[in-house]
Protein backbone atom coordinates (compact mmCIF):
# COMPACT_ATOMS: atom_id res chain seq x y z
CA UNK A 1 49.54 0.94 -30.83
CA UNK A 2 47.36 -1.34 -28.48
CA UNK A 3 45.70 1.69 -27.06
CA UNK A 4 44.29 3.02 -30.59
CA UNK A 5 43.13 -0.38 -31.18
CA UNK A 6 41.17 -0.28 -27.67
CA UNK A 7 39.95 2.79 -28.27
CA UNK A 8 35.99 1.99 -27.78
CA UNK A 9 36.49 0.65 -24.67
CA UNK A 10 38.22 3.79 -23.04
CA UNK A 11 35.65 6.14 -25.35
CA UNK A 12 32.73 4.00 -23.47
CA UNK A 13 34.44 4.40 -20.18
CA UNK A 14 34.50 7.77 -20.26
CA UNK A 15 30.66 7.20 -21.67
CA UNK A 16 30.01 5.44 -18.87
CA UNK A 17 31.85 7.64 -16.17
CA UNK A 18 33.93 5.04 -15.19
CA UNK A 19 35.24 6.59 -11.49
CA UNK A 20 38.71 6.04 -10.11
CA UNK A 21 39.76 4.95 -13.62
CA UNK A 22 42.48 5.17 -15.06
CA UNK A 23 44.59 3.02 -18.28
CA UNK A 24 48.13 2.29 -18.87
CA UNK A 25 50.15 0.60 -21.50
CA UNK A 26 52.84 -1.53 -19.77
CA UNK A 27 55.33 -4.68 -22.18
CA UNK A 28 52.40 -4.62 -24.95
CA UNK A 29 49.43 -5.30 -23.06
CA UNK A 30 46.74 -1.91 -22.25
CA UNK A 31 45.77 -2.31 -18.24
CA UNK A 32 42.35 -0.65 -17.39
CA UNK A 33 40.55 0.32 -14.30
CA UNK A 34 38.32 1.39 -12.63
CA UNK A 35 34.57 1.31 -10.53
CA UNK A 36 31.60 1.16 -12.67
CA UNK A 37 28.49 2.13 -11.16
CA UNK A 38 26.39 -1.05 -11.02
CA UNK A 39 27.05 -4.68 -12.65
CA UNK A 40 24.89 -4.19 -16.09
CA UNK A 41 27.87 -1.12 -16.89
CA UNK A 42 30.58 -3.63 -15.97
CA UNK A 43 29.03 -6.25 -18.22
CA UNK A 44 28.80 -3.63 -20.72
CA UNK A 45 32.85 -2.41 -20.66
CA UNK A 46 33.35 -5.95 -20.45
CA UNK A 47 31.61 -7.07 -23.74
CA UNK A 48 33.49 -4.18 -25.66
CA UNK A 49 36.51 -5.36 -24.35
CA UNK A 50 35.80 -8.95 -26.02
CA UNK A 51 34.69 -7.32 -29.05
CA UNK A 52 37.92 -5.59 -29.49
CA UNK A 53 40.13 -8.37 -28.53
CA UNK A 54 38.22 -11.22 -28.26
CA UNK A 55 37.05 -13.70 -25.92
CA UNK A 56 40.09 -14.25 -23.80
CA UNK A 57 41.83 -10.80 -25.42
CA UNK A 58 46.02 -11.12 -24.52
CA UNK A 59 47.00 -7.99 -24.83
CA UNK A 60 44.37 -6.42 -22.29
CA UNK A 61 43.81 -6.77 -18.72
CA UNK A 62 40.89 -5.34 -17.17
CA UNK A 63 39.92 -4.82 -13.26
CA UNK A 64 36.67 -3.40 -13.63
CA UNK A 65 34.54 -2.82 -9.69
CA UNK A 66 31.19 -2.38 -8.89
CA UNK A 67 30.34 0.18 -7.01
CA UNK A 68 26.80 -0.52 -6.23
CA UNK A 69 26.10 -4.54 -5.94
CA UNK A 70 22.82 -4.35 -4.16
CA UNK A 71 21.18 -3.65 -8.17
CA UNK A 72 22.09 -5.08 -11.29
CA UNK A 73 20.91 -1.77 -12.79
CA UNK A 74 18.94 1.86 -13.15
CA UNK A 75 16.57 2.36 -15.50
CA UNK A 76 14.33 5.00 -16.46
CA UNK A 77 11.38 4.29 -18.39
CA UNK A 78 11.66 5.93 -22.18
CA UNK A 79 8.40 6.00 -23.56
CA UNK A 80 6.95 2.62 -25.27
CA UNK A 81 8.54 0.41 -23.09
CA UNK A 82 6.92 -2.40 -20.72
CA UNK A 83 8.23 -4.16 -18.22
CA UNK A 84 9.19 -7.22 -20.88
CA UNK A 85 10.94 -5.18 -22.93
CA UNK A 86 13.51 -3.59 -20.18
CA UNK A 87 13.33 -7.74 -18.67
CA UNK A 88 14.74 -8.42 -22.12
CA UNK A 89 16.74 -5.59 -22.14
CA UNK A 90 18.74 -6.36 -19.18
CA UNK A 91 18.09 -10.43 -18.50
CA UNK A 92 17.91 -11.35 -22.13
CA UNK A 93 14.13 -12.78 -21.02
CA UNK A 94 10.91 -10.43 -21.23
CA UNK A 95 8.92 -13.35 -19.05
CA UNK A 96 11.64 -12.10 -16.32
CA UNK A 97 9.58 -8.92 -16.35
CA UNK A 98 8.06 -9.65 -12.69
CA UNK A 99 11.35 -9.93 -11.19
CA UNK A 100 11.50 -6.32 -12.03
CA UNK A 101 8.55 -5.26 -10.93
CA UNK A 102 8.44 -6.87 -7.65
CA UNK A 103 11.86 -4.86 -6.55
CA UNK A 104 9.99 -1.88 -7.59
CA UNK A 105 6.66 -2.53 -6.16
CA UNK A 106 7.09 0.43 -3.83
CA UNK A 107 6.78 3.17 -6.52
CA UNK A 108 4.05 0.48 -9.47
CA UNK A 109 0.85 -0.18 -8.99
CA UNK A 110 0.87 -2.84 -12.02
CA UNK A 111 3.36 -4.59 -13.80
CA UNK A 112 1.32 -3.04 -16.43
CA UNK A 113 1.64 0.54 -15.73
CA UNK A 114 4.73 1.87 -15.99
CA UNK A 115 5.11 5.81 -17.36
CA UNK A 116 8.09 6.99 -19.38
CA UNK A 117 10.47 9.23 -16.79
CA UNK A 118 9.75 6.31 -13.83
CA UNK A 119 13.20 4.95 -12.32
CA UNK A 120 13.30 1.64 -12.00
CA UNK A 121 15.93 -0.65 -10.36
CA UNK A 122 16.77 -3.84 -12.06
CA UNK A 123 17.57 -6.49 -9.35
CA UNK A 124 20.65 -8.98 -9.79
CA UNK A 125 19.30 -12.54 -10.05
């Protein structure tokens, strides 16, 4: 029963390619695993799981790895977009936009110009 109720969370796993990861139901409580590619993806599985079950959910317990900690993220530009709006995205503050373009200055000219199809990592901060 606690395993239809979680559902999402191992439908966005599997969205998310969650590696090594695996889920069993053991005395009432759903156990979940696994290595998520960067921290954003974790924060992501994480947030369904408190949607589900709520802040502090009981009857779920979650060890969720990162597999890449160097970024918080990948992104690839989708057509539209500037720099504010993936800084918002991702940090939940567009003026955070130069934080983003300074750990890509390599492959921008301009926080300005961006195209739709560049990659772009998203630092942690």
């Amino acid at each position: 029963m606690i395993k239809s109720k979680c559902q999402s969370v191992l439908d966005l796993g599997e969205k998310l390619n969650i590696q090594n990861g695996d889920v069993k139901e053991e005395n009432g409580q759903l156990k979940v695993w696994g290595t998520a590619k960067n921290q954003y993806e974790k924060n992501f599985l994480w947030d369904e799981i408190k949607r589900v079950g709520g802040e502090n959910p009981a009857d779920i317990m979650a060890d969720i790895k990162v597999a890449d900690s160097l970024v918080y993220a990948h992104h690839t530009v989708k057509s539209g977009e500037t720099l504010s709006k993936i800084a918002k995205q991702y940090y939940k503050d567009p003026n955070k936009y130069n934080t983003i373009f300074e750990a890509n200055r390599g492959k921008l000219k301009s926080a300005d110009l961006i195209h739709p199809g560049d990659e772009l990592v998203i630092p942690n901060i």
